[in-house]
Protein backbone atom coordinates (compact mmCIF):
# COMPACT_ATOMS: atom_id res chain seq x y z
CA UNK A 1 6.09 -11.68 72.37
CA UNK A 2 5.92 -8.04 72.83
CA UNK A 3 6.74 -5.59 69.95
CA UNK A 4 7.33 -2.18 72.43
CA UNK A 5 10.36 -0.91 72.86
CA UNK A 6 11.93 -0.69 76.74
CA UNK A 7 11.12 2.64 76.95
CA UNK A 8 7.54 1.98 75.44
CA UNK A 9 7.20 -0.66 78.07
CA UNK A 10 7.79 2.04 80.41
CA UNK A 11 5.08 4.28 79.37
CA UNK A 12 7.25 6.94 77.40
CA UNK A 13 7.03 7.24 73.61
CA UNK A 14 10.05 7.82 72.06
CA UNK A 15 8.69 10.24 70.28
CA UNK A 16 9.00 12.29 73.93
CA UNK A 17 12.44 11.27 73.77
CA UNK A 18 13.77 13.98 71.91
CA UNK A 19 11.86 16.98 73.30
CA UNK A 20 12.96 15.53 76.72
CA UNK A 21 16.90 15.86 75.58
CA UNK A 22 16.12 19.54 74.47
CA UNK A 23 14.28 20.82 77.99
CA UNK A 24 17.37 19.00 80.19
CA UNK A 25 19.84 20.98 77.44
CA UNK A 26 17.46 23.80 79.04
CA UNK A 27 18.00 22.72 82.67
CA UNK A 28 21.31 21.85 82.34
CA UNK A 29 21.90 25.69 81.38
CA UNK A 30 21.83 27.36 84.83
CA UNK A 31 23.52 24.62 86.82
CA UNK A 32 26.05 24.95 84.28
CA UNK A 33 26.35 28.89 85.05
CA UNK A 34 26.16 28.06 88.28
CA UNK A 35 29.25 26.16 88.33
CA UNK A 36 31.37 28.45 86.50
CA UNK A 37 30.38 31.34 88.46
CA UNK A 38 31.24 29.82 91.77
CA UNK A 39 34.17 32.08 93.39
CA UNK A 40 34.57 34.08 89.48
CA UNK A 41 35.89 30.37 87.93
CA UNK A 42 38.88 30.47 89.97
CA UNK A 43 38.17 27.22 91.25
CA UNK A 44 39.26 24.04 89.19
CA UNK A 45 36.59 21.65 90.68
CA UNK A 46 34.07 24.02 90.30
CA UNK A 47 35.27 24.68 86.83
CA UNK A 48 35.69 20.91 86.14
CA UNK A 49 31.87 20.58 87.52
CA UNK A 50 31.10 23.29 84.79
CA UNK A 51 32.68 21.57 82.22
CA UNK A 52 30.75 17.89 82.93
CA UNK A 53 27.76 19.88 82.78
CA UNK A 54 28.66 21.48 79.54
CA UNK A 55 29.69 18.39 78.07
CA UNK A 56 26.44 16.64 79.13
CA UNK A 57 24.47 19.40 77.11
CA UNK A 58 26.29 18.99 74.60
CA UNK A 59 25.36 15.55 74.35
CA UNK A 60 21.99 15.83 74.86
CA UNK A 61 22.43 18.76 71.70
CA UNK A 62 23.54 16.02 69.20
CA UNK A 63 21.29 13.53 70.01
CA UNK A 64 17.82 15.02 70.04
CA UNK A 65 17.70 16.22 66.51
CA UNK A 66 19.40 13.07 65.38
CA UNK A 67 16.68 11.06 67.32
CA UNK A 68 14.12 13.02 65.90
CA UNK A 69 14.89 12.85 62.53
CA UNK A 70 15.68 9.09 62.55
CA UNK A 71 12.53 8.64 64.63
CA UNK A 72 10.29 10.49 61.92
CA UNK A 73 8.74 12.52 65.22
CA UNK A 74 10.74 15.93 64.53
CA UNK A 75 7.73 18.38 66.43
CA UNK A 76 7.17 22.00 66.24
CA UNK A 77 8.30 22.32 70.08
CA UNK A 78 11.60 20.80 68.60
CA UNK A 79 12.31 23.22 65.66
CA UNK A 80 11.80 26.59 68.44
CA UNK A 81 13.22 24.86 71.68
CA UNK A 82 16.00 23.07 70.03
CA UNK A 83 17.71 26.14 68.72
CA UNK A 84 17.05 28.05 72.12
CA UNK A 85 18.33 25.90 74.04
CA UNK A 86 21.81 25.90 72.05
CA UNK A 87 21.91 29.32 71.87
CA UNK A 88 21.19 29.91 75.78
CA UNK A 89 24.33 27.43 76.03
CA UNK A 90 26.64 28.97 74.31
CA UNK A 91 25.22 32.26 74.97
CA UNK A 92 25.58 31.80 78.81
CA UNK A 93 29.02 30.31 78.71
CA UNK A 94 30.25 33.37 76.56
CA UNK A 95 28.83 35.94 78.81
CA UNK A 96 30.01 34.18 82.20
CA UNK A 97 33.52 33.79 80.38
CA UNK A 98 33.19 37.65 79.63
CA UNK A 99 31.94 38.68 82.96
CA UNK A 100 35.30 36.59 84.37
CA UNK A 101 37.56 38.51 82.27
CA UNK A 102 38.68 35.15 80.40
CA UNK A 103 37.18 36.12 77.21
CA UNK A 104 37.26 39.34 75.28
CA UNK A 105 33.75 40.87 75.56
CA UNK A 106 33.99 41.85 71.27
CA UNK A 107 33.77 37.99 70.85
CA UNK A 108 31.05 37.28 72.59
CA UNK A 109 29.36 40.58 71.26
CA UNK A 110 30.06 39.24 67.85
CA UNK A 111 28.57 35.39 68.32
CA UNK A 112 25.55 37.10 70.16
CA UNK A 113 24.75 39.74 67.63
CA UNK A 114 24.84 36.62 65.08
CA UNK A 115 22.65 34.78 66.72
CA UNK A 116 19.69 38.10 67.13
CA UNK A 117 20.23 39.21 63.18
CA UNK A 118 19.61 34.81 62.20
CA UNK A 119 16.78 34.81 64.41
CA UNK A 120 15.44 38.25 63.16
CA UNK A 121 16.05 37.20 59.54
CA UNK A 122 14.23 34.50 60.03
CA UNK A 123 11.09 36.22 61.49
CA UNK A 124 11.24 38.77 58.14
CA UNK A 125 11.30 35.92 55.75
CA UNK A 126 9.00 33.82 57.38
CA UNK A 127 6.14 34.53 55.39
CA UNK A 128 8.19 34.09 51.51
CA UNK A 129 9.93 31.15 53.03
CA UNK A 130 12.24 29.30 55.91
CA UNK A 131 15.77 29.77 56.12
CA UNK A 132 17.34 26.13 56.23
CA UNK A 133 20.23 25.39 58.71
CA UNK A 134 23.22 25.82 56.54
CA UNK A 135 26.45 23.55 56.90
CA UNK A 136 28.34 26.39 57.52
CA UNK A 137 25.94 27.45 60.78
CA UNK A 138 26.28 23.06 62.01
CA UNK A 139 29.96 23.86 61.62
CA UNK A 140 30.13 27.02 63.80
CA UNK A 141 28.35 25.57 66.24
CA UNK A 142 30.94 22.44 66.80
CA UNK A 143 33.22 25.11 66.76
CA UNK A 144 31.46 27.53 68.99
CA UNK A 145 31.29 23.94 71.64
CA UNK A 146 34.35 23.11 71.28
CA UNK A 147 35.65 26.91 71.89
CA UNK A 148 33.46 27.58 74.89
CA UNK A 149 34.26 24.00 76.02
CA UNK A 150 38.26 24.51 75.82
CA UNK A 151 37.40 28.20 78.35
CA UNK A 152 35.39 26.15 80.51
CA UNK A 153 37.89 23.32 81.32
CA UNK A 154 40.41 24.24 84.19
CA UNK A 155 43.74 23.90 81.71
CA UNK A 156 47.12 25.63 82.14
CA UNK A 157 47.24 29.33 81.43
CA UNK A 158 50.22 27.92 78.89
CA UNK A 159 47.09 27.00 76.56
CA UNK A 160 44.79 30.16 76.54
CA UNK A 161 46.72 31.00 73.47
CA UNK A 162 45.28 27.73 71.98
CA UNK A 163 41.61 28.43 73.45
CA UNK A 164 42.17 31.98 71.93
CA UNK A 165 42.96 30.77 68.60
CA UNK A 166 39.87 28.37 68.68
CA UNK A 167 37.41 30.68 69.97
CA UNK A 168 38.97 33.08 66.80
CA UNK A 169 37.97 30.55 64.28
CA UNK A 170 34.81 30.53 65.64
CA UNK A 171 34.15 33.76 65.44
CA UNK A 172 35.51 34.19 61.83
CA UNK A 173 32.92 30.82 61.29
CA UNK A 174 30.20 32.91 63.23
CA UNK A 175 30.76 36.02 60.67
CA UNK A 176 30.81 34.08 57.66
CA UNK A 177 27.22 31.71 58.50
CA UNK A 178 26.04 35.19 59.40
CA UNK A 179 26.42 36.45 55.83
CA UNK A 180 25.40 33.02 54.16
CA UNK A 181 21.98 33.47 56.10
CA UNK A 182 21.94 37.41 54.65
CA UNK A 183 22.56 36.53 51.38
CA UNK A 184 19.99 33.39 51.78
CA UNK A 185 17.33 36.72 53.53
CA UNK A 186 17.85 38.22 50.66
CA UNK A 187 17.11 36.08 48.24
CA UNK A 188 13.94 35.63 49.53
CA UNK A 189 12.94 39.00 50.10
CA UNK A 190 13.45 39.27 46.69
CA UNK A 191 9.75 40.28 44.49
């Protein structure tokens, strides 16, 4: 009786599994744009094309860490593609949301010049020590999703004062992981 696993059977190891969620998170990036640039986002099947898509990435962003972890076969293409891809996600959606006049261009400003200072932080400190994910940053993100999700989906103009007030939150969440990850910088820049 054999031990392997279905997808073992199949010839991939599931320790492929995860890095394979992260690069379709990556593919599923410009289809997604794709759809919610088609005709500015005025069109609600386009937009509800853009929002499957979304949603797909989005499932494919909880899963591959968890898999890896629980796996044991977290991989050093994993800790740089996984955080890309999320940020090329959100990123993306923000700026197309922008560009569409949906959003207010300071917000995404604000969650993209986050994003830069973390990732230059990170690069400063790398020799004294790594930054760990903080639950504040897992929180924004959800947040973040959610937000960018809620903009995406063709809804009634009646809610864009509830999308507003989400997308607000996360912004306020995206300030305050931004100074837990300066303070964190700075702790181990000190001599």
């Amino acid at each position: 009786m054999s031990t392997r696993t279905g997808s073992e059977r199949l010839g991939v190891h599931r320790g492929h599994v995860p890095n394979a969620l992260t690069v379709l998170r990556l593919v599923f990036v410009p289809l997604f744009v794709w759809f919610l640039a088609v005709d500015g986002g005025t069109d609600w099947r386009w937009r509800l094309a853009a929002s499957a898509v979304f949603v797909a990435a989005s499932i494919t962003d909880r899963y591959d860490g968890h898999l890896a972890r629980r796996w044991e076969v977290v991989s050093d293409f994993g800790k740089i593609a996984d955080p890309i891809a999320d940020k090329a996600l959100i990123g993306a959606g923000l700026v197309v949301l922008s560009l569409q006049g949906r959003l207010w261009w300071w917000m995404t400003i604000v969650i993209l010049a986050r994003e830069l200072l973390v990732t230059l932080l990170r690069f400063i400190v790398i020799r004294r020590g790594v930054i760990p994910a903080a639950k504040g940053g897992k929180i924004k993100t959800v947040v973040q999703t959610v937000a960018v999700g809620l903009f995406v989906l063709p809804l009634p103009a009646a809610l864009d004062p509830v999308c507003l007030a989400v997308m607000g939150v996360a912004v306020v969440l995206t300030l305050w992981s931004a100074w837990a990850y300066v303070v964190a910088g700075a702790k181990l820049l000190r001599p």
